[in-house]
PDB file of N, CA and C in Angstrom:
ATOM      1  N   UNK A   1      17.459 -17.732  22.670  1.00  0.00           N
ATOM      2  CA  UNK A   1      17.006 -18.649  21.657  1.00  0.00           C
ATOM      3  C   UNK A   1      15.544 -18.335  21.336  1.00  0.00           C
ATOM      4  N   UNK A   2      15.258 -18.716  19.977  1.00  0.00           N
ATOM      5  CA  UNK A   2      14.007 -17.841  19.824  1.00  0.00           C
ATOM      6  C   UNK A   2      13.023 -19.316  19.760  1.00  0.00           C
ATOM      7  N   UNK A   3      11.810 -19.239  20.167  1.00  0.00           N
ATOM      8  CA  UNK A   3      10.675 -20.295  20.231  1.00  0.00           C
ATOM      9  C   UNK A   3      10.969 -21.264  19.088  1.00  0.00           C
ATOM     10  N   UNK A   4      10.976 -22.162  18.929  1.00  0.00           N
ATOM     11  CA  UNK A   4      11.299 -23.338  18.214  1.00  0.00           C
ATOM     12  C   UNK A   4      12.781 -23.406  17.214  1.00  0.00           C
ATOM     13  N   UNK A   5      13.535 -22.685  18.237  1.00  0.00           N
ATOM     14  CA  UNK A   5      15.006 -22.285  17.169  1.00  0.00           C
ATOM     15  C   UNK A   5      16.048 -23.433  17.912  1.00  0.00           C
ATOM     16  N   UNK A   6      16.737 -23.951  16.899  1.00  0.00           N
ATOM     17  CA  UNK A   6      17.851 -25.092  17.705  1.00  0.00           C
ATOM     18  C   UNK A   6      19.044 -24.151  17.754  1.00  0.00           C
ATOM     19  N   UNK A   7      19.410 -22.500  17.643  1.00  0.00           N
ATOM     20  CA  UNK A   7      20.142 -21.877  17.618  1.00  0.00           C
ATOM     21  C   UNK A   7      19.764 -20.767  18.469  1.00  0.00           C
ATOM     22  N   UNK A   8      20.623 -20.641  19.063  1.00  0.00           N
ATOM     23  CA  UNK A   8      20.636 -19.528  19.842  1.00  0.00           C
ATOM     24  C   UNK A   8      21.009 -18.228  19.094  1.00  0.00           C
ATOM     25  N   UNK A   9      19.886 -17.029  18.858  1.00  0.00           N
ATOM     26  CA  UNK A   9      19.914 -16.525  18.181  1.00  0.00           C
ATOM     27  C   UNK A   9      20.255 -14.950  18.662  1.00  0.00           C
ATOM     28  N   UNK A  10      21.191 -15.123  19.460  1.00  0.00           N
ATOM     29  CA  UNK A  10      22.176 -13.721  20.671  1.00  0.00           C
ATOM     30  C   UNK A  10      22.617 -13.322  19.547  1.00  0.00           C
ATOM     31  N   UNK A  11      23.231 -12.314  19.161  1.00  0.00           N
ATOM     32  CA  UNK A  11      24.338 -11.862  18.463  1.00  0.00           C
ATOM     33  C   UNK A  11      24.146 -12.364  16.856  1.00  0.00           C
ATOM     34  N   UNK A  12      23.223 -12.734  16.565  1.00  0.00           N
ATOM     35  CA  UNK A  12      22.586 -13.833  15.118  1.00  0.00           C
ATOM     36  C   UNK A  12      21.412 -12.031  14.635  1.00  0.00           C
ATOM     37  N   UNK A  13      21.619 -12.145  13.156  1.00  0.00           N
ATOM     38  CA  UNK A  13      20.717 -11.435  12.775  1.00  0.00           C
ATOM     39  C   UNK A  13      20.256 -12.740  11.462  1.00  0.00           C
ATOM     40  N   UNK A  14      18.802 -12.336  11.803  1.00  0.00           N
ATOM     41  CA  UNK A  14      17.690 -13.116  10.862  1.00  0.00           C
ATOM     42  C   UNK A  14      17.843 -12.889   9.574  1.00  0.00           C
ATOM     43  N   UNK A  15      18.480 -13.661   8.336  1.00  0.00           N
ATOM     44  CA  UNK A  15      18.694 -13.588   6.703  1.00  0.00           C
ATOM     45  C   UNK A  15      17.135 -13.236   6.518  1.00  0.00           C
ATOM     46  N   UNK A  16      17.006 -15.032   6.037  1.00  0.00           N
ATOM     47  CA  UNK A  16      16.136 -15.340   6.129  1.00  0.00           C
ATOM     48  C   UNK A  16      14.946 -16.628   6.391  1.00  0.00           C
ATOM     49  N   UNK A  17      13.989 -16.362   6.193  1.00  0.00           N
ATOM     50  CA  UNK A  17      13.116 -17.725   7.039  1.00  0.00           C
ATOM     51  C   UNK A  17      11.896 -17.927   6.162  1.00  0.00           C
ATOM     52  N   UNK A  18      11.973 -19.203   6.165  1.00  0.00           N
ATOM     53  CA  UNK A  18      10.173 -19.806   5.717  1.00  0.00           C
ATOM     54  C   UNK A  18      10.367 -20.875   6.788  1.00  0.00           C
ATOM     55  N   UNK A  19       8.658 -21.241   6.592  1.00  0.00           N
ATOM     56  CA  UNK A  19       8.510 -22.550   7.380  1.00  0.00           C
ATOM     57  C   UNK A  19       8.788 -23.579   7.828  1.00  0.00           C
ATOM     58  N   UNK A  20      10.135 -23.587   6.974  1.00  0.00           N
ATOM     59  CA  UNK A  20      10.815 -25.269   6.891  1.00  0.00           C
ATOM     60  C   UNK A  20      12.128 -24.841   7.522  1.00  0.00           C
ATOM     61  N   UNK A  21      12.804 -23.700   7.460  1.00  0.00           N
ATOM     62  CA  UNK A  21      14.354 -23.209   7.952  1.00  0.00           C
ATOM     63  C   UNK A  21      14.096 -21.384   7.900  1.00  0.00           C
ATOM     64  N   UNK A  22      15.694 -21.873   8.740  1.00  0.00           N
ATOM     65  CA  UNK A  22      16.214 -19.951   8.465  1.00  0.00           C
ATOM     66  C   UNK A  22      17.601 -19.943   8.502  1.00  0.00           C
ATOM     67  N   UNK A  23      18.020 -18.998   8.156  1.00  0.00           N
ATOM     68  CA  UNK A  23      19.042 -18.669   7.770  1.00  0.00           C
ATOM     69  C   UNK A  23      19.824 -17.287   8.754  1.00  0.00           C
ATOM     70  N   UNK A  24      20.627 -17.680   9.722  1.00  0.00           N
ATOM     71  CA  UNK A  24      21.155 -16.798  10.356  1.00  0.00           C
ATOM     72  C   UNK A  24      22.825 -15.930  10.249  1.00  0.00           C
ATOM     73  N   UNK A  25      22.730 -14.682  10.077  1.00  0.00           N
ATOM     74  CA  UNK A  25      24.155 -14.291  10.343  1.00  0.00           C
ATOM     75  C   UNK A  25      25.035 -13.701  10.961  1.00  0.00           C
ATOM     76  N   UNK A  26      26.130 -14.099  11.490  1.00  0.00           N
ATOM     77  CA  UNK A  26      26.633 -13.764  12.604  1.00  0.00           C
ATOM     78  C   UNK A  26      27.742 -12.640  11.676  1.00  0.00           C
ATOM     79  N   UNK A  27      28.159 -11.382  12.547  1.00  0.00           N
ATOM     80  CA  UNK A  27      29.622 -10.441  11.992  1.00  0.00           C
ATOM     81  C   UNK A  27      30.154 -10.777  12.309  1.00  0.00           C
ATOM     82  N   UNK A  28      30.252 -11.004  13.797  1.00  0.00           N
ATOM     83  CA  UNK A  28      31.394 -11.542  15.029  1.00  0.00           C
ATOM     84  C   UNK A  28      32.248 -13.048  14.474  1.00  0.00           C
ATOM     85  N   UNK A  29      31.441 -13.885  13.874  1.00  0.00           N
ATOM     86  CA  UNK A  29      32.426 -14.965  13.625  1.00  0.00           C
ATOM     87  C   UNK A  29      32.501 -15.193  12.130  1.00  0.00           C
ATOM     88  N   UNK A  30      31.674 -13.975  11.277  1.00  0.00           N
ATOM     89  CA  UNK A  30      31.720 -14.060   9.964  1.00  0.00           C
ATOM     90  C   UNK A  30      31.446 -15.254   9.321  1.00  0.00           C
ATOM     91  N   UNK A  31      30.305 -16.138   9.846  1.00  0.00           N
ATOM     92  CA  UNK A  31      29.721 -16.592   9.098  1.00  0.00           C
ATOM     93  C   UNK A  31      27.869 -17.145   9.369  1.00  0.00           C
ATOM     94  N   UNK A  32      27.620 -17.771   8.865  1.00  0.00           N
ATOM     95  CA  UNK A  32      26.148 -18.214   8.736  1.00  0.00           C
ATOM     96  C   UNK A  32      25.648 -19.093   9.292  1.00  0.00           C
ATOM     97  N   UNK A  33      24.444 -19.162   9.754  1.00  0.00           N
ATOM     98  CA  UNK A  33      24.057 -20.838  10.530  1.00  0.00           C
ATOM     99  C   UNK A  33      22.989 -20.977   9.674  1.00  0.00           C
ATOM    100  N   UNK A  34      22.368 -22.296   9.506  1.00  0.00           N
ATOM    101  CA  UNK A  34      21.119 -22.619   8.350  1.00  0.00           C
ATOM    102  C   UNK A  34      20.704 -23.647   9.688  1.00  0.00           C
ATOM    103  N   UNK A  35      19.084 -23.555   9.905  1.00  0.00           N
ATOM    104  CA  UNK A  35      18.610 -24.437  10.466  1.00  0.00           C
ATOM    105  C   UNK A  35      17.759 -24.552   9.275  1.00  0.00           C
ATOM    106  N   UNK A  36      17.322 -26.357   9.334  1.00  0.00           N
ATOM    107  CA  UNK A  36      16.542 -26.658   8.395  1.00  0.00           C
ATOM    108  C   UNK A  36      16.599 -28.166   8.683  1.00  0.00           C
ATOM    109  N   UNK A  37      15.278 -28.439   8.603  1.00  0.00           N
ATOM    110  CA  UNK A  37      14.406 -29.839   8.958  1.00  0.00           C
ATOM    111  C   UNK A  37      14.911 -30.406  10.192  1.00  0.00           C
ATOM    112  N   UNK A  38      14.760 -30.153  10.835  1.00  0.00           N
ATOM    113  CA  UNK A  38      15.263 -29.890  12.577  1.00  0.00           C
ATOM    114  C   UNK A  38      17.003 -29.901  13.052  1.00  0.00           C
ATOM    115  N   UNK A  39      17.378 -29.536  12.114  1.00  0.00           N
ATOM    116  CA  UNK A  39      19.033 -29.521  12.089  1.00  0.00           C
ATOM    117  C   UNK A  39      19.832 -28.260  11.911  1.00  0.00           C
ATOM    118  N   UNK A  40      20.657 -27.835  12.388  1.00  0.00           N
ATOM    119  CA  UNK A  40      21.865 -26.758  12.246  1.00  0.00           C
ATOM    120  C   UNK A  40      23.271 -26.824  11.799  1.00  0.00           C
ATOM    121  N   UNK A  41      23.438 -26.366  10.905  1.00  0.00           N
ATOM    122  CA  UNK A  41      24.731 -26.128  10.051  1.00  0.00           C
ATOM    123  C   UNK A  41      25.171 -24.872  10.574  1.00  0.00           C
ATOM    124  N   UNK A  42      26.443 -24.629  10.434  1.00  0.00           N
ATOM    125  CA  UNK A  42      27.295 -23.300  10.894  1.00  0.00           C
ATOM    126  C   UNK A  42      28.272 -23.581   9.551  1.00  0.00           C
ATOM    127  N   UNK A  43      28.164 -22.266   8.555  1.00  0.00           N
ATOM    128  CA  UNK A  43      28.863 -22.405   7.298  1.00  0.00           C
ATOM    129  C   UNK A  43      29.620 -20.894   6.992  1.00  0.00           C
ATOM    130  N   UNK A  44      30.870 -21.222   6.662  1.00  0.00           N
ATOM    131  CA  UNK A  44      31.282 -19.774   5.619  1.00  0.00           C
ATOM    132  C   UNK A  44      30.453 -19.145   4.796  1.00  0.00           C
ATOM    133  N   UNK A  45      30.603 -18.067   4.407  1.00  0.00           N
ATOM    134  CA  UNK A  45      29.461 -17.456   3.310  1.00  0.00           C
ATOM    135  C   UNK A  45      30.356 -18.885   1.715  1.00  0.00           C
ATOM    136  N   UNK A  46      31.532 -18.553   1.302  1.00  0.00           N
ATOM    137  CA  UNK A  46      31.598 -19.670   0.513  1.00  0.00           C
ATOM    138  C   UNK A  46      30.905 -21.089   0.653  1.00  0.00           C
ATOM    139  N   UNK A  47      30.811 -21.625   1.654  1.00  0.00           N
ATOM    140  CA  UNK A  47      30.776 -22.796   1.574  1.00  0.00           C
ATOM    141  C   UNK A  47      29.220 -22.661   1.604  1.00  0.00           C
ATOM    142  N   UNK A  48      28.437 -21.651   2.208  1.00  0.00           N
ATOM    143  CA  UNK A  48      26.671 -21.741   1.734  1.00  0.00           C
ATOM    144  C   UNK A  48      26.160 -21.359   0.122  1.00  0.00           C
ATOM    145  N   UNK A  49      27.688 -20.704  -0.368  1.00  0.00           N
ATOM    146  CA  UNK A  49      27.278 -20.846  -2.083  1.00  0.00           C
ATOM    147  C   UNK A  49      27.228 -21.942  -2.442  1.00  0.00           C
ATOM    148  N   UNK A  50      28.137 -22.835  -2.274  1.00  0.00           N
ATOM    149  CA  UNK A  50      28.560 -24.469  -2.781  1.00  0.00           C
ATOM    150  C   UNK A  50      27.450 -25.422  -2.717  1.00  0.00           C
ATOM    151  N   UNK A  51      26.601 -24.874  -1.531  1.00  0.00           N
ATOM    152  CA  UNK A  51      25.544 -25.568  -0.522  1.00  0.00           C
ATOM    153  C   UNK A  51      23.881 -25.389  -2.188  1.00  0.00           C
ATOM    154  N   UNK A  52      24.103 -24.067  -2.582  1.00  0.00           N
ATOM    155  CA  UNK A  52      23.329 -23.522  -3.061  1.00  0.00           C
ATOM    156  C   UNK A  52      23.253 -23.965  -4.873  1.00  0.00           C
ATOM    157  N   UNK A  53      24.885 -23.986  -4.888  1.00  0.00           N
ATOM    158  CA  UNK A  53      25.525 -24.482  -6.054  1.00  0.00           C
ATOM    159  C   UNK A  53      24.843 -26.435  -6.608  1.00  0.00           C
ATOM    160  N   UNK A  54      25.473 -26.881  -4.972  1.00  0.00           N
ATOM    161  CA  UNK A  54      24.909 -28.258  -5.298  1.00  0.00           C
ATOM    162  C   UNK A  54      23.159 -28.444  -5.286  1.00  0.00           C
ATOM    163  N   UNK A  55      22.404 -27.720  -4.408  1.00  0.00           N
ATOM    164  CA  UNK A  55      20.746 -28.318  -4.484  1.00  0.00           C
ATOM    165  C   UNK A  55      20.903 -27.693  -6.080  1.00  0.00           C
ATOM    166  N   UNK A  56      20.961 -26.448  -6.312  1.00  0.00           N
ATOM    167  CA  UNK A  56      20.168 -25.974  -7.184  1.00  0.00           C
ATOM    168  C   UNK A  56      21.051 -26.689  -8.566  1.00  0.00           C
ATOM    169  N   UNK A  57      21.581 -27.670  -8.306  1.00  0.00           N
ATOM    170  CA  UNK A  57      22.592 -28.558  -9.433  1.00  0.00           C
ATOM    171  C   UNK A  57      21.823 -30.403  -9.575  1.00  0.00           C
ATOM    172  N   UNK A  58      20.661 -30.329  -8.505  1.00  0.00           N
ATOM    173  CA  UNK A  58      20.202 -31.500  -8.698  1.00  0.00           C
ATOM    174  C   UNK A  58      18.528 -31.745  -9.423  1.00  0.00           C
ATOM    175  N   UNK A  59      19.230 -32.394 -10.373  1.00  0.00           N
ATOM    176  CA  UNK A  59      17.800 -33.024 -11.348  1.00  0.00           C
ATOM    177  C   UNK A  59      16.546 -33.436 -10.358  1.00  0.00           C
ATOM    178  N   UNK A  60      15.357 -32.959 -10.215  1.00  0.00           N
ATOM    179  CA  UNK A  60      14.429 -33.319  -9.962  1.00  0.00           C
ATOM    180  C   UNK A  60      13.820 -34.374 -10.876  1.00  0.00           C
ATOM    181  N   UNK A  61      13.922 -33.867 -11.954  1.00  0.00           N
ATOM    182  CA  UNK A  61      13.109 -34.626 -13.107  1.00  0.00           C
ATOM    183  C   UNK A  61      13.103 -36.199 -13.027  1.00  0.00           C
ATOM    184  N   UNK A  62      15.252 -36.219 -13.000  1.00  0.00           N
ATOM    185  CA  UNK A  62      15.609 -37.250 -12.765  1.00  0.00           C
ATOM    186  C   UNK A  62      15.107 -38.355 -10.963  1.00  0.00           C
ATOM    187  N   UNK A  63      14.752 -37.639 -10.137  1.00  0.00           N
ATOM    188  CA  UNK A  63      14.381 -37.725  -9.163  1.00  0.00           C
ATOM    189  C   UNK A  63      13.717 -38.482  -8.998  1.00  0.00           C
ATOM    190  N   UNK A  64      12.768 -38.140  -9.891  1.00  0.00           N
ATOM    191  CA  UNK A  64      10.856 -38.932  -9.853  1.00  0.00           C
ATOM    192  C   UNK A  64      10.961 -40.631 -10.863  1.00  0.00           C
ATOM    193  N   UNK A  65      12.325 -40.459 -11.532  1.00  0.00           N
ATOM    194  CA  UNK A  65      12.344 -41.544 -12.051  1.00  0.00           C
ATOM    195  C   UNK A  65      12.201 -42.652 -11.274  1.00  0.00           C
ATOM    196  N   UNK A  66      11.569 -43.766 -11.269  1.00  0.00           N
ATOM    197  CA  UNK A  66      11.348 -45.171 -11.138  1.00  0.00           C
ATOM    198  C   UNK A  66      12.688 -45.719 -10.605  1.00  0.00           C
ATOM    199  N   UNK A  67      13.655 -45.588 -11.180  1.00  0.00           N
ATOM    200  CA  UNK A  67      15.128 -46.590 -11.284  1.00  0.00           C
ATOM    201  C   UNK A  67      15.858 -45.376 -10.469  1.00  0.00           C
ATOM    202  N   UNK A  68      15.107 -44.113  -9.830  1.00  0.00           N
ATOM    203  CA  UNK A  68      16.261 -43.246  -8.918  1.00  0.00           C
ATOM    204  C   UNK A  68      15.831 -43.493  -7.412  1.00  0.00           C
ATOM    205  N   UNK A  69      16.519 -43.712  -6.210  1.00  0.00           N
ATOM    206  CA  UNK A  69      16.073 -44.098  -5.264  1.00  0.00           C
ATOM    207  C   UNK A  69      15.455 -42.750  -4.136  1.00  0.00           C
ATOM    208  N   UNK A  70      15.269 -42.252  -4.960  1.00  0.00           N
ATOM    209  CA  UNK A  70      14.366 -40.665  -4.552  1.00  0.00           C
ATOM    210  C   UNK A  70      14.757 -39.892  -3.085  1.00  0.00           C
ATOM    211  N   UNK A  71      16.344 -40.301  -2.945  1.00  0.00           N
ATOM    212  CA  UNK A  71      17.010 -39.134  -2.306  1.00  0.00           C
ATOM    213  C   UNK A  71      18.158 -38.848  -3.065  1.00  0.00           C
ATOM    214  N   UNK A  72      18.630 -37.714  -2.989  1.00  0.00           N
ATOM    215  CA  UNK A  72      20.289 -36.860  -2.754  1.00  0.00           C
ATOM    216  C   UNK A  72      20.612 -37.099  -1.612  1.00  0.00           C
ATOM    217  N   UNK A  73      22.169 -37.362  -1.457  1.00  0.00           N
ATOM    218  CA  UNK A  73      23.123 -36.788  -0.344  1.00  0.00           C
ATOM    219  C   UNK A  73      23.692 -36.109  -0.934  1.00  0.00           C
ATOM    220  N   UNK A  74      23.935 -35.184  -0.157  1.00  0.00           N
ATOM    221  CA  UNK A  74      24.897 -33.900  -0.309  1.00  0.00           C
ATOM    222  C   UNK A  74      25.968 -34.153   0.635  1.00  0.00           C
ATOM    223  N   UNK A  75      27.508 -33.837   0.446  1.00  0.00           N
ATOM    224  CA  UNK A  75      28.186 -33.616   1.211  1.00  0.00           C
ATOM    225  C   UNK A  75      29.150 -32.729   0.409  1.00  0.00           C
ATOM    226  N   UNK A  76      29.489 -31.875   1.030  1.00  0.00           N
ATOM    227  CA  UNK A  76      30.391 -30.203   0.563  1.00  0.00           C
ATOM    228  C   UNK A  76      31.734 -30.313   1.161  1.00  0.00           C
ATOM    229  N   UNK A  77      33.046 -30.462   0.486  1.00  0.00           N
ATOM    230  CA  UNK A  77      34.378 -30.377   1.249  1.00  0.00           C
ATOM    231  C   UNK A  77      34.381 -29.576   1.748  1.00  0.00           C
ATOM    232  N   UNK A  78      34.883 -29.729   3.343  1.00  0.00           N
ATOM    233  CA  UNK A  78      34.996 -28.539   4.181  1.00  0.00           C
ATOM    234  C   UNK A  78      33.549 -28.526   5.060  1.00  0.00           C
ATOM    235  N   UNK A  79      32.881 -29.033   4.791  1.00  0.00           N
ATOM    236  CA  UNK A  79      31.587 -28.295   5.964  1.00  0.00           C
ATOM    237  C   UNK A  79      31.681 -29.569   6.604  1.00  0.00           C
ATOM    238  N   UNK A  80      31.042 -29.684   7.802  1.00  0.00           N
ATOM    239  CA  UNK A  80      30.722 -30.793   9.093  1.00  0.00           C
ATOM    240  C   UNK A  80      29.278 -31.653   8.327  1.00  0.00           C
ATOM    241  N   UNK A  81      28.515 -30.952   7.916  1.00  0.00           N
ATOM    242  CA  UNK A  81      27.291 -31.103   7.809  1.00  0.00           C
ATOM    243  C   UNK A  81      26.604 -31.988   6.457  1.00  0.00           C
ATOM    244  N   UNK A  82      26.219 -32.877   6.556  1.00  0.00           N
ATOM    245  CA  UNK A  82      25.499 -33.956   5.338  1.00  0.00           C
ATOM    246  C   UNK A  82      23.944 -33.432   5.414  1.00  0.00           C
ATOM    247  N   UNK A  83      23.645 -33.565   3.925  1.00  0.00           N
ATOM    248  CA  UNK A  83      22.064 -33.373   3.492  1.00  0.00           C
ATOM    249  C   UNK A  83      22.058 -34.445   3.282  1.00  0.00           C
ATOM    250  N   UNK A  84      21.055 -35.956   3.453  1.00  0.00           N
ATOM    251  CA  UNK A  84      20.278 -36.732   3.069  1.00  0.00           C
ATOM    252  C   UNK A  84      18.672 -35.686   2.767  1.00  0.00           C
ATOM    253  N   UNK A  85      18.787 -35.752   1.232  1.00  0.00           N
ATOM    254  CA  UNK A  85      17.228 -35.186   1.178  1.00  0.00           C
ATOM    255  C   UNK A  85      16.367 -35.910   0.164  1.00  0.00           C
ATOM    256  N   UNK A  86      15.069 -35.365   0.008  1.00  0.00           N
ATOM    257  CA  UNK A  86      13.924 -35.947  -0.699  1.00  0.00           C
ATOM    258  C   UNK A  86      13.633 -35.309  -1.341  1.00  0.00           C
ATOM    259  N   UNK A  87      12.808 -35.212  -2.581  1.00  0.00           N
ATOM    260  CA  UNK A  87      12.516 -34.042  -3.143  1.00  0.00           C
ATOM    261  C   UNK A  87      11.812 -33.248  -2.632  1.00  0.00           C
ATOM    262  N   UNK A  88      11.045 -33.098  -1.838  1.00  0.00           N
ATOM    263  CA  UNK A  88      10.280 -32.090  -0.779  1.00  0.00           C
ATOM    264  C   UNK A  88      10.749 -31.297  -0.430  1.00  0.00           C
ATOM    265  N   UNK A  89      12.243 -31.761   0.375  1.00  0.00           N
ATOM    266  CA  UNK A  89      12.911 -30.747   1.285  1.00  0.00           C
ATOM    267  C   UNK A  89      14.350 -30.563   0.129  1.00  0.00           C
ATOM    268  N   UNK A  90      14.500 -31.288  -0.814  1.00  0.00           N
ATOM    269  CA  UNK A  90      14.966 -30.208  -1.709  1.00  0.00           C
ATOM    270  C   UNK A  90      14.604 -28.687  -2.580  1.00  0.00           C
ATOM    271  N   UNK A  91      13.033 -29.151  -2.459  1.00  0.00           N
ATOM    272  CA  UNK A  91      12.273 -28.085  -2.943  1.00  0.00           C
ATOM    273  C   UNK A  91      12.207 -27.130  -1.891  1.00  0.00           C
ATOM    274  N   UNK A  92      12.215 -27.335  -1.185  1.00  0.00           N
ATOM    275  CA  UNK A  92      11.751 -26.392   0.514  1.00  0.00           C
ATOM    276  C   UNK A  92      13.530 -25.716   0.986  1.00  0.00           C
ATOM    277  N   UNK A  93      14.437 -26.673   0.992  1.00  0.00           N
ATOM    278  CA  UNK A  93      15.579 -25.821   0.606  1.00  0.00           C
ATOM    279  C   UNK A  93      16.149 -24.892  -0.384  1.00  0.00           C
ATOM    280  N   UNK A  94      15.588 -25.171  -1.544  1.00  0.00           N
ATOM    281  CA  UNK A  94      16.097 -24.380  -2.562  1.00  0.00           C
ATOM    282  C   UNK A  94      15.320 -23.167  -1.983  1.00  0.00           C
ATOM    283  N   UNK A  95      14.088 -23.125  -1.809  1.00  0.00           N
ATOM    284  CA  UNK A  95      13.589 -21.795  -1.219  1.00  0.00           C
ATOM    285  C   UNK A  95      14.175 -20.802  -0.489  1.00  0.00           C
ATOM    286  N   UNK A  96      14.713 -21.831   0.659  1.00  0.00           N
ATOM    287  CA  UNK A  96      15.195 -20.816   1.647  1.00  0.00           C
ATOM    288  C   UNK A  96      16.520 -20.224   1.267  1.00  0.00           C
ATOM    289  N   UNK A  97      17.108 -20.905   0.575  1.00  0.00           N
ATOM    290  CA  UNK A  97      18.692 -20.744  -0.113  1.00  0.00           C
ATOM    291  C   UNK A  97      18.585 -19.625  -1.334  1.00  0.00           C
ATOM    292  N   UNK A  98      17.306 -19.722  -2.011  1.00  0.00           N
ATOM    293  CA  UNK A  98      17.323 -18.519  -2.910  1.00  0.00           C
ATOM    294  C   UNK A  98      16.864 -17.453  -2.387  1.00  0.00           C
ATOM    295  N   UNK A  99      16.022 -17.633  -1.289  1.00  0.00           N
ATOM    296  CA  UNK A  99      15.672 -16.317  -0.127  1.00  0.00           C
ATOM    297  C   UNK A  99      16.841 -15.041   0.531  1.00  0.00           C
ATOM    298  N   UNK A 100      17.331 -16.527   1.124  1.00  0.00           N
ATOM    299  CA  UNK A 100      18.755 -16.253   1.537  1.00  0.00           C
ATOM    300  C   UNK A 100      19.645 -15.098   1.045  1.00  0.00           C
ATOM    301  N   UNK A 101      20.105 -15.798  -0.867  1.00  0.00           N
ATOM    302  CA  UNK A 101      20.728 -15.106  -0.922  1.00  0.00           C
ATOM    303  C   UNK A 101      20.231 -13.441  -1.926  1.00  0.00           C
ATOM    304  N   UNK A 102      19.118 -13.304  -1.954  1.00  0.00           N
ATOM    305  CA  UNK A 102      18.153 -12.654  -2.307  1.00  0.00           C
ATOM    306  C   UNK A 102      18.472 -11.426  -1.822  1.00  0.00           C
ATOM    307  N   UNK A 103      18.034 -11.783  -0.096  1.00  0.00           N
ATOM    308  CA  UNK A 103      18.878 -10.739   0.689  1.00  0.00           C
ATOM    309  C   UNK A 103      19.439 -10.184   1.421  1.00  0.00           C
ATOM    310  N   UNK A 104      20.521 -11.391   0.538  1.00  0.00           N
ATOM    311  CA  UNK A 104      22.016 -10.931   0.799  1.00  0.00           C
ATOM    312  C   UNK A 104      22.597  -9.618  -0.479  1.00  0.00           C
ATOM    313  N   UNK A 105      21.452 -10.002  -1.759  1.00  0.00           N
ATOM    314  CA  UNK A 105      21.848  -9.035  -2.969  1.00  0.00           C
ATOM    315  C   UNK A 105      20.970  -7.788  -2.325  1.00  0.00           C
ATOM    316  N   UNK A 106      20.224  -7.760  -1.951  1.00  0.00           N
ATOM    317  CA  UNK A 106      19.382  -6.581  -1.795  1.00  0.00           C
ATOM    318  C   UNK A 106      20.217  -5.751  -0.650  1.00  0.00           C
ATOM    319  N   UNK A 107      20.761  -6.657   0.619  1.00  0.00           N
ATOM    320  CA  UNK A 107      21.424  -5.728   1.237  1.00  0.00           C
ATOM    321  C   UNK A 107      22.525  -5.299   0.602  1.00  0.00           C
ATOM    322  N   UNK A 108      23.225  -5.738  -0.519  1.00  0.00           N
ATOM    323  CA  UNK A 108      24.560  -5.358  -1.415  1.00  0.00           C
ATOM    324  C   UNK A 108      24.071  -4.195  -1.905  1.00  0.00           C
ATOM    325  N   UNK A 109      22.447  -3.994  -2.778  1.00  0.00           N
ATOM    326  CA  UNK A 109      22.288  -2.902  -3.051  1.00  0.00           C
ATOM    327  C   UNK A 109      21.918  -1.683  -2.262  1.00  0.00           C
ATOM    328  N   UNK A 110      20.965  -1.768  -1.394  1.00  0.00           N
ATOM    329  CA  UNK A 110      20.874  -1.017  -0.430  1.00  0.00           C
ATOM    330  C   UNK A 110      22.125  -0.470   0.249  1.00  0.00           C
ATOM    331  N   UNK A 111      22.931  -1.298   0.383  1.00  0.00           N
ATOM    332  CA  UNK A 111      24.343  -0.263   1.294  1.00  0.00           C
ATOM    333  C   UNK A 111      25.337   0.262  -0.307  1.00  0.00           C
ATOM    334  N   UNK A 112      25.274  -0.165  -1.102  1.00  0.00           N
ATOM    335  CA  UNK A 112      25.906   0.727  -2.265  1.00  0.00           C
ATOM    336  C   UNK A 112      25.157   1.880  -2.264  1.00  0.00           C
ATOM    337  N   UNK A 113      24.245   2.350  -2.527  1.00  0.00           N
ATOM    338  CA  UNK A 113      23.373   2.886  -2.838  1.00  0.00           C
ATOM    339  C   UNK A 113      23.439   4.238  -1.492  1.00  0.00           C
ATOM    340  N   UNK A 114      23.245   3.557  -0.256  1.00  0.00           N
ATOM    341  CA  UNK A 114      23.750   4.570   0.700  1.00  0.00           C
ATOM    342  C   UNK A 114      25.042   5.132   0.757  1.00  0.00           C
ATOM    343  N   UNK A 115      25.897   4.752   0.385  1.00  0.00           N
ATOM    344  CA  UNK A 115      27.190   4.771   0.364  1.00  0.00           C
ATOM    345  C   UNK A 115      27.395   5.916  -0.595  1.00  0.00           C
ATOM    346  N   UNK A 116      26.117   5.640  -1.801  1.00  0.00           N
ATOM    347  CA  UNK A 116      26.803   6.951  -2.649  1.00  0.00           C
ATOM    348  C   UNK A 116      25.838   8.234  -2.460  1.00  0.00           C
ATOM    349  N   UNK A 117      24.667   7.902  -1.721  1.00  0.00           N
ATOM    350  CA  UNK A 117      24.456   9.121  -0.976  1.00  0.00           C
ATOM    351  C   UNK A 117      25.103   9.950   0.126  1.00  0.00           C
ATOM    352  N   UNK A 118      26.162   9.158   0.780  1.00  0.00           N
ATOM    353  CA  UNK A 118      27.210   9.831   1.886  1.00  0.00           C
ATOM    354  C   UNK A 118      27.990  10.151   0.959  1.00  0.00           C
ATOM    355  N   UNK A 119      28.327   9.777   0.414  1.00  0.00           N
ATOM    356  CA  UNK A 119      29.811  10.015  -0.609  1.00  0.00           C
ATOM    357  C   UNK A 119      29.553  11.776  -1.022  1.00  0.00           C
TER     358      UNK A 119
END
């Protein structure tokens, strides 16, 4: 387990990380763990799109309104795991979630790319 990680990070390779979370992925069980605001999720790669689908699907604007009670819950069919968030750590999630899958595209290109240099 790595210094302030609620995951044991054996067999876990590091996505990615900012200050607030990280994003871990396992081959062996083919899928992902997200720590973030002192909590751990264990998700399918689908179900961390959905995850990504819903923050980056919520109105801030609407957020700051007066008459909105200035959280989201999130809950995703299929995952264990509930977001109660604020706009802070919606902002601080969307980060790590567009980090995330950032590179996840960059490693898509990088191994195409090798692939057609072996080829």
């Amino acid at each position: 387990m790595t210094q302030g990680s609620l995951i044991s990070t054996d067999n876990l390779i590091e996505v990615f990380s900012t200050i607030h979370g990280t994003v871990y992925q396992s081959d062996r069980e083919s899928c992902v763990y997200l720590e973030f605001a002192g909590r751990k999720a264990r998700y399918k790669f689908a179900c961390l799109q959905r995850l990504k689908k819903a923050i980056n699907g919520i109105s801030l604007e609407k957020m700051t309104d007066v008459n909105h009670p200035g959280i989201e819950i999130i809950f995703l069919c299929g995952a264990e795991e509930c977001f109660v968030l604020d706009i802070t750590e919606i902002l601080n999630l969307r980060e790590l979630l567009e980090g995330t899958f950032a590179m996840f595209e960059l490693n898509s290109i990088l191994k195409d790319r090798l692939n057609r240099l072996i080829s």
